[in-house]
Protein backbone atom coordinates (compact mmCIF):
# COMPACT_ATOMS: atom_id res chain seq x y z
CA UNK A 1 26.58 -51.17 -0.58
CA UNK A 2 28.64 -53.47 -3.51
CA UNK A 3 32.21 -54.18 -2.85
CA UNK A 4 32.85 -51.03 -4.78
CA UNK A 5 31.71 -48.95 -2.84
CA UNK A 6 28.46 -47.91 -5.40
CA UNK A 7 24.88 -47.67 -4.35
CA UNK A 8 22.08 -49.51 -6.42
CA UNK A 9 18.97 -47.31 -6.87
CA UNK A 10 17.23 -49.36 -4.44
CA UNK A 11 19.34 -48.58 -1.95
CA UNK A 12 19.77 -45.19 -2.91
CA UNK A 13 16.25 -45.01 -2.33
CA UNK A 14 15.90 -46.68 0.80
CA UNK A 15 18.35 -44.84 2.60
CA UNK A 16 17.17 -41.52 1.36
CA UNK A 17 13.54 -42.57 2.73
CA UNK A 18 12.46 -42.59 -1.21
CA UNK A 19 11.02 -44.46 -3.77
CA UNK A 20 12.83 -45.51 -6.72
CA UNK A 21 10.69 -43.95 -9.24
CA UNK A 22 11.76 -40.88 -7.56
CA UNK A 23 15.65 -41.99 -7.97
CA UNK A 24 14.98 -42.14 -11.41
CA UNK A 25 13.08 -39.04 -12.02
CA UNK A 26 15.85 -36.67 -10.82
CA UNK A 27 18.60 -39.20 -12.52
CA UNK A 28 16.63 -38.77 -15.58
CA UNK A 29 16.44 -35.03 -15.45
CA UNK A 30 20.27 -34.87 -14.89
CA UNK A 31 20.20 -33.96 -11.55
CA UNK A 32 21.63 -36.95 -9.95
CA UNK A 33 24.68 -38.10 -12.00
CA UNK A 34 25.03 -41.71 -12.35
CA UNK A 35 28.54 -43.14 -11.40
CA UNK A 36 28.29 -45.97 -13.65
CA UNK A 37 25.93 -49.14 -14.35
CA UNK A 38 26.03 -52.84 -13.53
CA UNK A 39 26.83 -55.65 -16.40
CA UNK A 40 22.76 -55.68 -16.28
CA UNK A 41 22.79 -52.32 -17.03
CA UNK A 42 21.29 -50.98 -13.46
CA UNK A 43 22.11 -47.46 -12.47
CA UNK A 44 25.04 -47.30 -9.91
CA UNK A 45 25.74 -44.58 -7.69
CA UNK A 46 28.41 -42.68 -5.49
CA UNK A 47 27.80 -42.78 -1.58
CA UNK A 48 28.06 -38.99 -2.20
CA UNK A 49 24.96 -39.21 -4.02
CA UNK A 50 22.99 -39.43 -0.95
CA UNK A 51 23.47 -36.14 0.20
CA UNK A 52 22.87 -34.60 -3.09
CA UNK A 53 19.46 -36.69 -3.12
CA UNK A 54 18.68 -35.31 0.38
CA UNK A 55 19.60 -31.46 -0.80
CA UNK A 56 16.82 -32.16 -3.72
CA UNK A 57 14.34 -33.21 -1.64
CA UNK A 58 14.95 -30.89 0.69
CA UNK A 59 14.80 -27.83 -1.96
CA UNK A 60 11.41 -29.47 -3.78
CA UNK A 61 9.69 -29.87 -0.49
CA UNK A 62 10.49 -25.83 -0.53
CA UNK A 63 8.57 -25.57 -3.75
CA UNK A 64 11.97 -24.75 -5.71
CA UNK A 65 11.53 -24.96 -9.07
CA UNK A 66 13.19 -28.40 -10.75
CA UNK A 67 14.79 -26.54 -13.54
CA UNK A 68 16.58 -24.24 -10.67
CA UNK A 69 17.36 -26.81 -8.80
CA UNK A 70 20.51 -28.13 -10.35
CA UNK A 71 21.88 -24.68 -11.03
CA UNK A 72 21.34 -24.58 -6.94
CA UNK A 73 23.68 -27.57 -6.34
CA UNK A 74 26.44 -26.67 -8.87
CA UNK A 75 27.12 -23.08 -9.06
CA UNK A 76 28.35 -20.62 -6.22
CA UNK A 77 26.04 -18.20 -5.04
CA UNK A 78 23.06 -20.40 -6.87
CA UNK A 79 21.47 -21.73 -4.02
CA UNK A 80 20.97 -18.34 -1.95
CA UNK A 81 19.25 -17.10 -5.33
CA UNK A 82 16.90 -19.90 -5.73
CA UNK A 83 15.95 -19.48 -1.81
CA UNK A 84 15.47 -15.63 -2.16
CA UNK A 85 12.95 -16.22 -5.54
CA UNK A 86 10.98 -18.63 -3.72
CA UNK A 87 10.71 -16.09 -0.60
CA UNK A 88 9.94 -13.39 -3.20
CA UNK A 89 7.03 -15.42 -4.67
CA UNK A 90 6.15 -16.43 -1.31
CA UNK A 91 5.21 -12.77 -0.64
CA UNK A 92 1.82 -12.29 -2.11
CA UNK A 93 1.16 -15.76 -1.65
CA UNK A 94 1.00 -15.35 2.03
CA UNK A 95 -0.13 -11.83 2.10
CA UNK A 96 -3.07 -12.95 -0.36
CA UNK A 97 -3.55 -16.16 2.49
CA UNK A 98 -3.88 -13.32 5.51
CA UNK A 99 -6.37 -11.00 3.58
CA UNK A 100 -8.77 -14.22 3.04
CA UNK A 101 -8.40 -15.15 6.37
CA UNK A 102 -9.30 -12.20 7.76
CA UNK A 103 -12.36 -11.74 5.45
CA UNK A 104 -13.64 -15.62 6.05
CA UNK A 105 -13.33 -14.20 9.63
CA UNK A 106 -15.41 -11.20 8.53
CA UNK A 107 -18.58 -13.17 7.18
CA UNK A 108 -18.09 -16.28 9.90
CA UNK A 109 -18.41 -13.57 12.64
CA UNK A 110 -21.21 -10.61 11.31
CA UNK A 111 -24.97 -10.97 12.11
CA UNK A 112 -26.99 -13.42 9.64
CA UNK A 113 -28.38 -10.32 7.88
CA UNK A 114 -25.27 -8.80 6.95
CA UNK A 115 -23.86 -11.76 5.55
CA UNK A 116 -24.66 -11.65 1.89
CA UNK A 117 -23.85 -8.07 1.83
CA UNK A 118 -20.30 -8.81 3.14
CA UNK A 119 -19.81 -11.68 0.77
CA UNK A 120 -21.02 -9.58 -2.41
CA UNK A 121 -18.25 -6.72 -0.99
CA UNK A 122 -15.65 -9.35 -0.40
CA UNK A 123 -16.42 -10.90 -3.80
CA UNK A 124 -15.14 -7.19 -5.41
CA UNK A 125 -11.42 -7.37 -4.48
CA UNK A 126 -8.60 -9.35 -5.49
CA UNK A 127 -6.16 -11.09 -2.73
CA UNK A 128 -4.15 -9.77 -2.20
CA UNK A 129 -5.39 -6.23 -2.83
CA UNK A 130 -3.90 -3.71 -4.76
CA UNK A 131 -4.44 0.10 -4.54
CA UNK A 132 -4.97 0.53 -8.52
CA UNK A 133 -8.43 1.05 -8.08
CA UNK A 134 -7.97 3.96 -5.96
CA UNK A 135 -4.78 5.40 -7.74
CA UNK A 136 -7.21 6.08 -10.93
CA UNK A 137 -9.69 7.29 -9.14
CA UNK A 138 -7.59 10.44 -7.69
CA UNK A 139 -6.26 10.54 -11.09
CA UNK A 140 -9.73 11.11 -12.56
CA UNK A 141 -10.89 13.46 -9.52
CA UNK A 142 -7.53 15.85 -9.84
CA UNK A 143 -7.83 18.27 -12.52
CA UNK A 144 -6.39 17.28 -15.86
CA UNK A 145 -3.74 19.97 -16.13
CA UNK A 146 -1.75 19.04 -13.00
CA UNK A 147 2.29 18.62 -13.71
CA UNK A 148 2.83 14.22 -13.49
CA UNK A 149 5.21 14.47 -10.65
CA UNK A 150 2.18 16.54 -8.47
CA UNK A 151 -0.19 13.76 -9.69
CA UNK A 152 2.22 11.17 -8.69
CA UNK A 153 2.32 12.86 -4.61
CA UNK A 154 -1.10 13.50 -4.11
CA UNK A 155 -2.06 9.71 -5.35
CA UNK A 156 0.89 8.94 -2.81
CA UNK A 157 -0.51 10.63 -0.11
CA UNK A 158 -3.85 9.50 -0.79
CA UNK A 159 -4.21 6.00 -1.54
CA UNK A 160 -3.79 4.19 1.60
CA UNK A 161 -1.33 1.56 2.39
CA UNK A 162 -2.87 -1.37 2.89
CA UNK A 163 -2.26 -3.55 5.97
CA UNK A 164 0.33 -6.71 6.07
CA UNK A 165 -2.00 -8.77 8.34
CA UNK A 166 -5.45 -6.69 8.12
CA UNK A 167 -8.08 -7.52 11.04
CA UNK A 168 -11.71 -8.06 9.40
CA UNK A 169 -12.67 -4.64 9.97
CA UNK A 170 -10.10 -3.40 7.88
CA UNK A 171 -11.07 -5.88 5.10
CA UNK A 172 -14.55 -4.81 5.36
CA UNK A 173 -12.78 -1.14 5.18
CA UNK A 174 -11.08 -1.34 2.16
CA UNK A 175 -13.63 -3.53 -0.43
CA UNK A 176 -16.14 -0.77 0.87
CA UNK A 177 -13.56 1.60 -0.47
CA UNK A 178 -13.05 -0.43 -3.22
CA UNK A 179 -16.79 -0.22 -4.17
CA UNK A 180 -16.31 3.34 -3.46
CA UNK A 181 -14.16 4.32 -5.86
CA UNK A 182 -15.34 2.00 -8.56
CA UNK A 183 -18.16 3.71 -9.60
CA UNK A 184 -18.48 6.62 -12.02
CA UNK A 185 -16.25 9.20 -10.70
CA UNK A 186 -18.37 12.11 -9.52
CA UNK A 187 -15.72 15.08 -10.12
CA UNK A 188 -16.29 15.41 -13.93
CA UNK A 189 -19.51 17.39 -14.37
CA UNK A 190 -19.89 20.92 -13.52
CA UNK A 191 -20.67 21.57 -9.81
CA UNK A 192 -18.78 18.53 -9.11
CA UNK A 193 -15.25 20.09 -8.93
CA UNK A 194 -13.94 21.95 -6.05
CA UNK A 195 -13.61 25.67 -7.18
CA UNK A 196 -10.16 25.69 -7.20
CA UNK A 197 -9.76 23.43 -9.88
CA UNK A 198 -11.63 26.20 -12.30
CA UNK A 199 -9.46 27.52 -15.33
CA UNK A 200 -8.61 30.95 -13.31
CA UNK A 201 -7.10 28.91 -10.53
CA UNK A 202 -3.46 27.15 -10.63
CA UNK A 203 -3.81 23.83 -9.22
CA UNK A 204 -0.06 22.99 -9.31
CA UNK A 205 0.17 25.64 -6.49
CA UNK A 206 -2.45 24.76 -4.59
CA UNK A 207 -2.05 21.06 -4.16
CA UNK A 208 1.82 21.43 -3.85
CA UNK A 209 0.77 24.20 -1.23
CA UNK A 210 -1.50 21.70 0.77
CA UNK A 211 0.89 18.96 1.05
CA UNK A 212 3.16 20.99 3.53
CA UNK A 213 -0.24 22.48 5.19
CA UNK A 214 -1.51 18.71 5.63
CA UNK A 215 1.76 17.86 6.80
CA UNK A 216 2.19 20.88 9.09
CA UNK A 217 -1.52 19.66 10.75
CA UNK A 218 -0.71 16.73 11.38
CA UNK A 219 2.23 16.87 13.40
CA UNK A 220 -0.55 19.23 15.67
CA UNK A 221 -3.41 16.31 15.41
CA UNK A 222 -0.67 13.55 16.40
CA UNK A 223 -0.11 15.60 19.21
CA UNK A 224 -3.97 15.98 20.55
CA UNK A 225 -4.43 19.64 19.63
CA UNK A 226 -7.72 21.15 18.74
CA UNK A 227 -8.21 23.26 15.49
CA UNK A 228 -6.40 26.64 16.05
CA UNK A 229 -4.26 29.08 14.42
CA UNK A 230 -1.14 28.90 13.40
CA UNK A 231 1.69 28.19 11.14
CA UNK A 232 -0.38 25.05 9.30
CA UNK A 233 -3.41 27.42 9.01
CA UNK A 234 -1.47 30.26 7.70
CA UNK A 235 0.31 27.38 5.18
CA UNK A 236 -3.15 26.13 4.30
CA UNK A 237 -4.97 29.84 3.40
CA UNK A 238 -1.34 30.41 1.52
CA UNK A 239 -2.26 27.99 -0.98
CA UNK A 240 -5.06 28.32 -2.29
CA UNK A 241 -4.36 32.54 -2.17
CA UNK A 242 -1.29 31.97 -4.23
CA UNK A 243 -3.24 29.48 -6.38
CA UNK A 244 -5.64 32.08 -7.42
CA UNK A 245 -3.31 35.41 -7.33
CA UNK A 246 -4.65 36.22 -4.49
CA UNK A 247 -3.54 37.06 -0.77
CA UNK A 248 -4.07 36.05 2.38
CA UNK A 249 -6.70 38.47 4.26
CA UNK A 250 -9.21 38.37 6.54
CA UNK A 251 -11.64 38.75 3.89
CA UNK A 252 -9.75 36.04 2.02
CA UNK A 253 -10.10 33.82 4.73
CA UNK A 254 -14.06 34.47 5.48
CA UNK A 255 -14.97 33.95 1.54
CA UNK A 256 -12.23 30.47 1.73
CA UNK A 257 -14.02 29.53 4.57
CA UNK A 258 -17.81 29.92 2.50
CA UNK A 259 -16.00 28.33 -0.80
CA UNK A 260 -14.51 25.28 1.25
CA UNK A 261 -18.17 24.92 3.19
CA UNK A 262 -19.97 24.54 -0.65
CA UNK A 263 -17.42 22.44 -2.29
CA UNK A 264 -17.74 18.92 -2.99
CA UNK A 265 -16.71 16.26 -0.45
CA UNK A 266 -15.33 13.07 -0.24
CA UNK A 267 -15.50 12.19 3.14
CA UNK A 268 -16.60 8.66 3.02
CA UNK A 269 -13.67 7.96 1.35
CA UNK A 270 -11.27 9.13 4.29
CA UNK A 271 -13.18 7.77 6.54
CA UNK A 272 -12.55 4.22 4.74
CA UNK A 273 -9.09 5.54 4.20
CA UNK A 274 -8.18 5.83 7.92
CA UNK A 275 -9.79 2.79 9.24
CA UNK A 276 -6.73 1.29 6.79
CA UNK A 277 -3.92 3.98 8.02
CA UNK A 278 -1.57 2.52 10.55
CA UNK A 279 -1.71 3.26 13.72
CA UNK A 280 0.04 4.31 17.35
CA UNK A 281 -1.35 3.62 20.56
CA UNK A 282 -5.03 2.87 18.63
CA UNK A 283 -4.66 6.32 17.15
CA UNK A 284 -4.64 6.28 13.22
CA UNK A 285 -2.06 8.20 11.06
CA UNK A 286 -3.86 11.14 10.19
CA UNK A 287 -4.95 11.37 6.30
CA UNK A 288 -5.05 14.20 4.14
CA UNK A 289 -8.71 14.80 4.29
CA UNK A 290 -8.47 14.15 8.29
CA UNK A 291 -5.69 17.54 8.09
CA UNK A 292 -8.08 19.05 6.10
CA UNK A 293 -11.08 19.28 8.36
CA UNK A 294 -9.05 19.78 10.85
CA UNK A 295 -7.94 22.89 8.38
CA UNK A 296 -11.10 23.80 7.56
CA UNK A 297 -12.29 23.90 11.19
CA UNK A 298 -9.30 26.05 12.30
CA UNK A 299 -9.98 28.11 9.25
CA UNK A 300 -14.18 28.19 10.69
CA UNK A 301 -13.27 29.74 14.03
CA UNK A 302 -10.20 31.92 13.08
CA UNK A 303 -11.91 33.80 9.98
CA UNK A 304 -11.15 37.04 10.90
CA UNK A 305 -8.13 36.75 13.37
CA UNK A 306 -5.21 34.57 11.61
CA UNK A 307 -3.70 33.75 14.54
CA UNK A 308 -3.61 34.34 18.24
CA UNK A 309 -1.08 36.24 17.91
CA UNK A 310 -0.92 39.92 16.04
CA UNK A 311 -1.32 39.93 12.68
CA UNK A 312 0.54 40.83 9.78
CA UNK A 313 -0.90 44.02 7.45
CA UNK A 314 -1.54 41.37 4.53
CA UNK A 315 -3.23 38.77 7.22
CA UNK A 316 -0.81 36.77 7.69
CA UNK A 317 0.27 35.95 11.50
CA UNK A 318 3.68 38.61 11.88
CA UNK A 319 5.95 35.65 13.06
CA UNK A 320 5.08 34.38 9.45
CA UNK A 321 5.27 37.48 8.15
CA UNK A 322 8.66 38.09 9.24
CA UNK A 323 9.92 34.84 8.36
CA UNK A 324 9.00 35.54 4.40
CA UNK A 325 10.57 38.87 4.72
CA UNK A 326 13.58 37.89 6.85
């Protein structure tokens, strides 16, 4: 250090464990003020201007941008902002790092004859994922009259949420999905659509309707039961009675039964969809189409007595009844 107290660039440098060129670069860019120069005309610094060299490094060795770096040492509150942007852009990065992990773990692991398979699958996703592939897909399977805000809970509900830190078997899960749901949608052509989505039927109704049956189910599947009567039956039948102007009989409920038997399925997609649901205690979040076998298999064995309790004139179980009269 000169008798005044001012630091040449070299030993600038030297004490900040830097090179000169380095000095200069940030000098040159404004970002480490000069205090004056030499009668040779070398750059002359502050002893303060250590630190401030140390709090660049320090900030580039976090990736922060250069151009935000000097609003980051001289404005209030700059600093925290720069940090949080690089931790938001940090986000996919490392969520995109995980997924590729886990799916080099996928083909280093599987038998030799599955490999190219799994690579080919692998090759047909993004990392990280997204879920837009099987957002238009339920878009294009739901019938095209449905109110946005219904569209908008049933994609919700159905397109799983993909994992933070997936295991391989859930990559494998999801680009099978993803091949899944990126071919031709199937629910366009006659025969292809569930019955309820026919022009005499009001699908508003019926998929508003299922949400609280689904819902209703699956607090009973979380909890172990087996298919049976009930409340979430009753809710389920509801639906699609209302959605055609019907009511809810035992007839109703043997020719639902029939209809749902003959209809169209998906199941390989919830299948795909669960292995991706989170889980407690190794037991996955039920899905929709998990509530609705579970439904549909209630609805199977209970045709012609709604519940195991007496029923109702219109079908209906009477503590249901009641509660729609009371």
């Amino acid at each position: 250090m000169a008798s005044d107290g001012l630091l040449g660039i070299g030993e600038l440098a030297e004490r900040a464990g830097t090179t000169v060129k380095t000095v200069r670069f940030y000098s040159d860019r404004g970002l480490l003020p000069e205090a004056a120069r030499s009668a040779g005309g070398h750059r002359r610094y502050a002893p303060e201007a250590l630190e401030r060299l140390r709090t660049i490094r320090a900030l580039r060795a976090l990736e922060v941008p250069v151009a935000e770096v000097g609003r980051a040492l001289d404005r209030r509150g700059a600093l925290e902002e720069a940090v949080d942007g690089r931790l938001r852009e940090l986000g996919p990065q490392l969520a995109a790092l995980r997924w590729r992990e886990a799916a080099l773990r996928l083909v280093r692991d599987c038998a030799d004859e599955e490999r190219a398979d799994r690579v080919r699958l692998i090759g047909g996703i993004p990392f990280p994922p997204g879920t837009d592939a099987p957002a238009r897909f339920w878009r294009r399977w739901l019938p095209p009259r449905l109110p946005a805000r219904v569209v908008a809970a049933v994609v919700d509900r159905a397109v799983p949420h993909l994992p933070a830190e997936p295991t391989p078997e859930q990559v494998l899960a999801f680009a099978r999905l993803n091949a899944l749901v990126s071919r031709p949608c199937p629910g366009r052509g006659p025969g292809h659509q569930p019955a309820a989505h026919g022009p005499d039927h009001r699908p508003a109704v019926l998929y508003e309707g299922l949400a609280e049956a689904y819902e209703l189910a699956a607090v009973r599947m979380r909890a172990g039961r087996a298919p049976h009567g009930g409340e979430a039956l009753d809710c389920f039948v509801d639906a699609y009675a209302r959605s055609c102007g019907g009511r809810d009989t035992p007839g109703f409920r043997r020719r639902l039964g029939a209809r749902l038997a003959a209809d169209p399925r998906i199941d390989r997609y919830w299948e795909l969809a669960a292995e991706l649901a989170p889980s407690a205690s190794g037991v996955p979040e039920p899905t929709p189409g998990a509530a609705h076998d579970w439904l549909c298999a209630a609805l199977d064995g209970r045709s012609a007595a709604p519940d195991d309790r007496s029923a109702a004139p219109d079908g209906r179980s009477a503590d249901r009844a009641g509660r729609r009269t009371g």
